[in-house]
C-alpha atoms as a PDB file:
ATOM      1  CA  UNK A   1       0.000   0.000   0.000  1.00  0.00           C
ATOM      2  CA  UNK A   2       2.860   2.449   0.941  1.00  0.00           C
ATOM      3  CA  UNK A   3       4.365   1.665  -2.670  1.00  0.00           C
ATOM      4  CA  UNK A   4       1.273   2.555  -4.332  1.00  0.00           C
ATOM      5  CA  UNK A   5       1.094   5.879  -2.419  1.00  0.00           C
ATOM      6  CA  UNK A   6       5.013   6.659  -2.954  1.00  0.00           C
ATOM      7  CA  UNK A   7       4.448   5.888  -7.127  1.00  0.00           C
ATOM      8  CA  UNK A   8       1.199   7.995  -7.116  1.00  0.00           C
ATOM      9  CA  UNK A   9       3.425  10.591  -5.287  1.00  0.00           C
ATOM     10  CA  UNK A  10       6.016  10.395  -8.255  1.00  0.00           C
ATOM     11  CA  UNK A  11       3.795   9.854 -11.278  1.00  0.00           C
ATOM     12  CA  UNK A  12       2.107  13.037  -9.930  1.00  0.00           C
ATOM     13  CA  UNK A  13       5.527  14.931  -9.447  1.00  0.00           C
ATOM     14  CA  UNK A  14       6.202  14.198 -13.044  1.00  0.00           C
ATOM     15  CA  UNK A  15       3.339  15.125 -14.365  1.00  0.00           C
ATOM     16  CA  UNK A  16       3.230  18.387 -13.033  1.00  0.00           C
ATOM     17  CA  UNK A  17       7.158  19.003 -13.870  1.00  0.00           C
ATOM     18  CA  UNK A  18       6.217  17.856 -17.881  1.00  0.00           C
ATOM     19  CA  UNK A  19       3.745  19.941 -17.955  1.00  0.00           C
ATOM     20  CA  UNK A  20       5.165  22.958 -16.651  1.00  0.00           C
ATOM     21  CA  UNK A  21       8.373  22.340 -18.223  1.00  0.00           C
ATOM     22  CA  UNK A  22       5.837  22.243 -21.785  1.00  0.00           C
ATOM     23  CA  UNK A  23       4.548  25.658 -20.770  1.00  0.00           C
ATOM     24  CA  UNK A  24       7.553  27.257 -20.652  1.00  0.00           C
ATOM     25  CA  UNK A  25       8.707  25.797 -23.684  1.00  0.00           C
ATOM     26  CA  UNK A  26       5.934  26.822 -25.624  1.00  0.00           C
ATOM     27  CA  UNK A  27       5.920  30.300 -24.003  1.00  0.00           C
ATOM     28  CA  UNK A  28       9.628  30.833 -24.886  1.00  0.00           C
ATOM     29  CA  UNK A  29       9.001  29.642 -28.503  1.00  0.00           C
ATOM     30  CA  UNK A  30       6.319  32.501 -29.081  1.00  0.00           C
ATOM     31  CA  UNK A  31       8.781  35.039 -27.373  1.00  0.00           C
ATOM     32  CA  UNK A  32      11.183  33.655 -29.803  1.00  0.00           C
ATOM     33  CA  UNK A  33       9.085  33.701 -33.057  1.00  0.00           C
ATOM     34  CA  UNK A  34       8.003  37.118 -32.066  1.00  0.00           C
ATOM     35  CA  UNK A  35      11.482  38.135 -32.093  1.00  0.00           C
ATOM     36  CA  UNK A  36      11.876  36.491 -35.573  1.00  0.00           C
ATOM     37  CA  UNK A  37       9.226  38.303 -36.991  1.00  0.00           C
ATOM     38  CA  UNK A  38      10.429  41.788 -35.145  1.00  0.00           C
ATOM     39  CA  UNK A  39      14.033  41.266 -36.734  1.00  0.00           C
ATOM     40  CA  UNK A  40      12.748  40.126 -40.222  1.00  0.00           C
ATOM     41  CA  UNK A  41      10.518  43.496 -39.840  1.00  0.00           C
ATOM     42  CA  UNK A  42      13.030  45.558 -38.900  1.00  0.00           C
ATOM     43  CA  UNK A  43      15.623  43.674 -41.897  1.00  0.00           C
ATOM     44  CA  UNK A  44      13.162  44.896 -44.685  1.00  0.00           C
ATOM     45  CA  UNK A  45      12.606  48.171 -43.331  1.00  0.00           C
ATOM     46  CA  UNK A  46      16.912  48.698 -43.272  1.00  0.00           C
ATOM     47  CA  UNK A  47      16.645  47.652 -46.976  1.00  0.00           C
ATOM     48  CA  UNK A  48      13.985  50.044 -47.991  1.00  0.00           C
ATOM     49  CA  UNK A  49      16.316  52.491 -46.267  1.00  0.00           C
ATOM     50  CA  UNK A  50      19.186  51.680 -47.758  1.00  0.00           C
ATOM     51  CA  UNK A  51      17.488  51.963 -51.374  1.00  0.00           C
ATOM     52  CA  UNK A  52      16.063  55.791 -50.290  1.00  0.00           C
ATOM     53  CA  UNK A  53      19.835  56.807 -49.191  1.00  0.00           C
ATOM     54  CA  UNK A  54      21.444  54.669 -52.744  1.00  0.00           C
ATOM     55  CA  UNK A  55      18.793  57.094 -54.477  1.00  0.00           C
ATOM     56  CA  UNK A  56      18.918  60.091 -52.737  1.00  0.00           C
ATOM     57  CA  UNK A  57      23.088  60.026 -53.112  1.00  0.00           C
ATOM     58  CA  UNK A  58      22.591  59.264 -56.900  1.00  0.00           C
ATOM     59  CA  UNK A  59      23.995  61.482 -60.131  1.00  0.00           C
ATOM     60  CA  UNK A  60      21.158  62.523 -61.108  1.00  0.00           C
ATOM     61  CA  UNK A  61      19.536  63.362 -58.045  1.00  0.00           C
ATOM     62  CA  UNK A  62      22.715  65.602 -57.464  1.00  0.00           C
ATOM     63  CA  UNK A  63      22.892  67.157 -60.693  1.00  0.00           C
ATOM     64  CA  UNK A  64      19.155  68.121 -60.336  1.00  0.00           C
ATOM     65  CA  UNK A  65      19.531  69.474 -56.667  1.00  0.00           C
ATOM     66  CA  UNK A  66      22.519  71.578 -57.961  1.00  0.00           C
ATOM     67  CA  UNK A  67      21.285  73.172 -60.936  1.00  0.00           C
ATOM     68  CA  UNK A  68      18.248  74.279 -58.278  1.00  0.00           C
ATOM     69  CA  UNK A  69      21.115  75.589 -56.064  1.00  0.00           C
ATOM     70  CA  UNK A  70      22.209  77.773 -58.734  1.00  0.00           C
ATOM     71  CA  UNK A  71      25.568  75.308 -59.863  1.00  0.00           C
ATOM     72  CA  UNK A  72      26.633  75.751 -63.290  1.00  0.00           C
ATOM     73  CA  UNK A  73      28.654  73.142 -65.041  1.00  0.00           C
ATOM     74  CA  UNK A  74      32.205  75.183 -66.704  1.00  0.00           C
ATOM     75  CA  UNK A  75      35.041  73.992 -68.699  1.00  0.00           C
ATOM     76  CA  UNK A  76      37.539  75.979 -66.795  1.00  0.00           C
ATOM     77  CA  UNK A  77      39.973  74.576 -64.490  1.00  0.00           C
ATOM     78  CA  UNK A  78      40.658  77.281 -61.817  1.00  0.00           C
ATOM     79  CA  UNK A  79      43.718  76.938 -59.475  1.00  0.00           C
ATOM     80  CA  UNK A  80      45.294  79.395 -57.073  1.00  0.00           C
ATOM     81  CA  UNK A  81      48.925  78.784 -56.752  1.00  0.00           C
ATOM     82  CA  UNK A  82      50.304  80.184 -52.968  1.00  0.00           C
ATOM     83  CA  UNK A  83      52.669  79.311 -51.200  1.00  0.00           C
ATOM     84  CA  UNK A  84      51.675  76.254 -48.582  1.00  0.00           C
ATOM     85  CA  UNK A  85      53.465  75.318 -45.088  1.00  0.00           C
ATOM     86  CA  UNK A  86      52.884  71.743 -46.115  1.00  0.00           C
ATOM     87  CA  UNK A  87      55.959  69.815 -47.682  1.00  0.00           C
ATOM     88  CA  UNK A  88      55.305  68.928 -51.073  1.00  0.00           C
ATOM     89  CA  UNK A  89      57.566  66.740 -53.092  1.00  0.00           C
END
């Protein structure tokens, strides 16, 4: 009778454990596939950007924004020779 009890006791023990041992397994795979889905969010978002700054930085993009500034395109090289305190060689 005692050995019935002390199984009952354990079967019991372990059935409790497994299933709070499955709860927190299944908890911490949601927290993980939210994650997932948070980095694979944030991943597209980081390539949109990227594609905005690629265009933004383009040649014609620039040449427009500096004719609007008022930038004319010249044939003329322009230097200004002085004298420099840097060693050149």
């Amino acid at each position: 009778m005692k050995l019935i009890k002390l199984l009952f006791i354990i079967i019991t023990g372990l059935v409790i454990t497994n299933v709070t041992l499955t709860n927190r397994t299944v908890d911490e795979s949601v927290v993980v596939s939210k994650l997932n889905q948070d980095i694979a969010t944030l991943q597209n978002e980081n390539t949109i950007l990227k594609a905005q700054v690629a265009e933004a930085g383009s040649l014609d993009k620039l040449t427009l924004k500096l004719a609007e500034a008022g930038f004319v395109e010249t044939t003329q090289i322009v230097s200004v020779n002085t004298t420099s305190s840097v060693a050149s060689r």
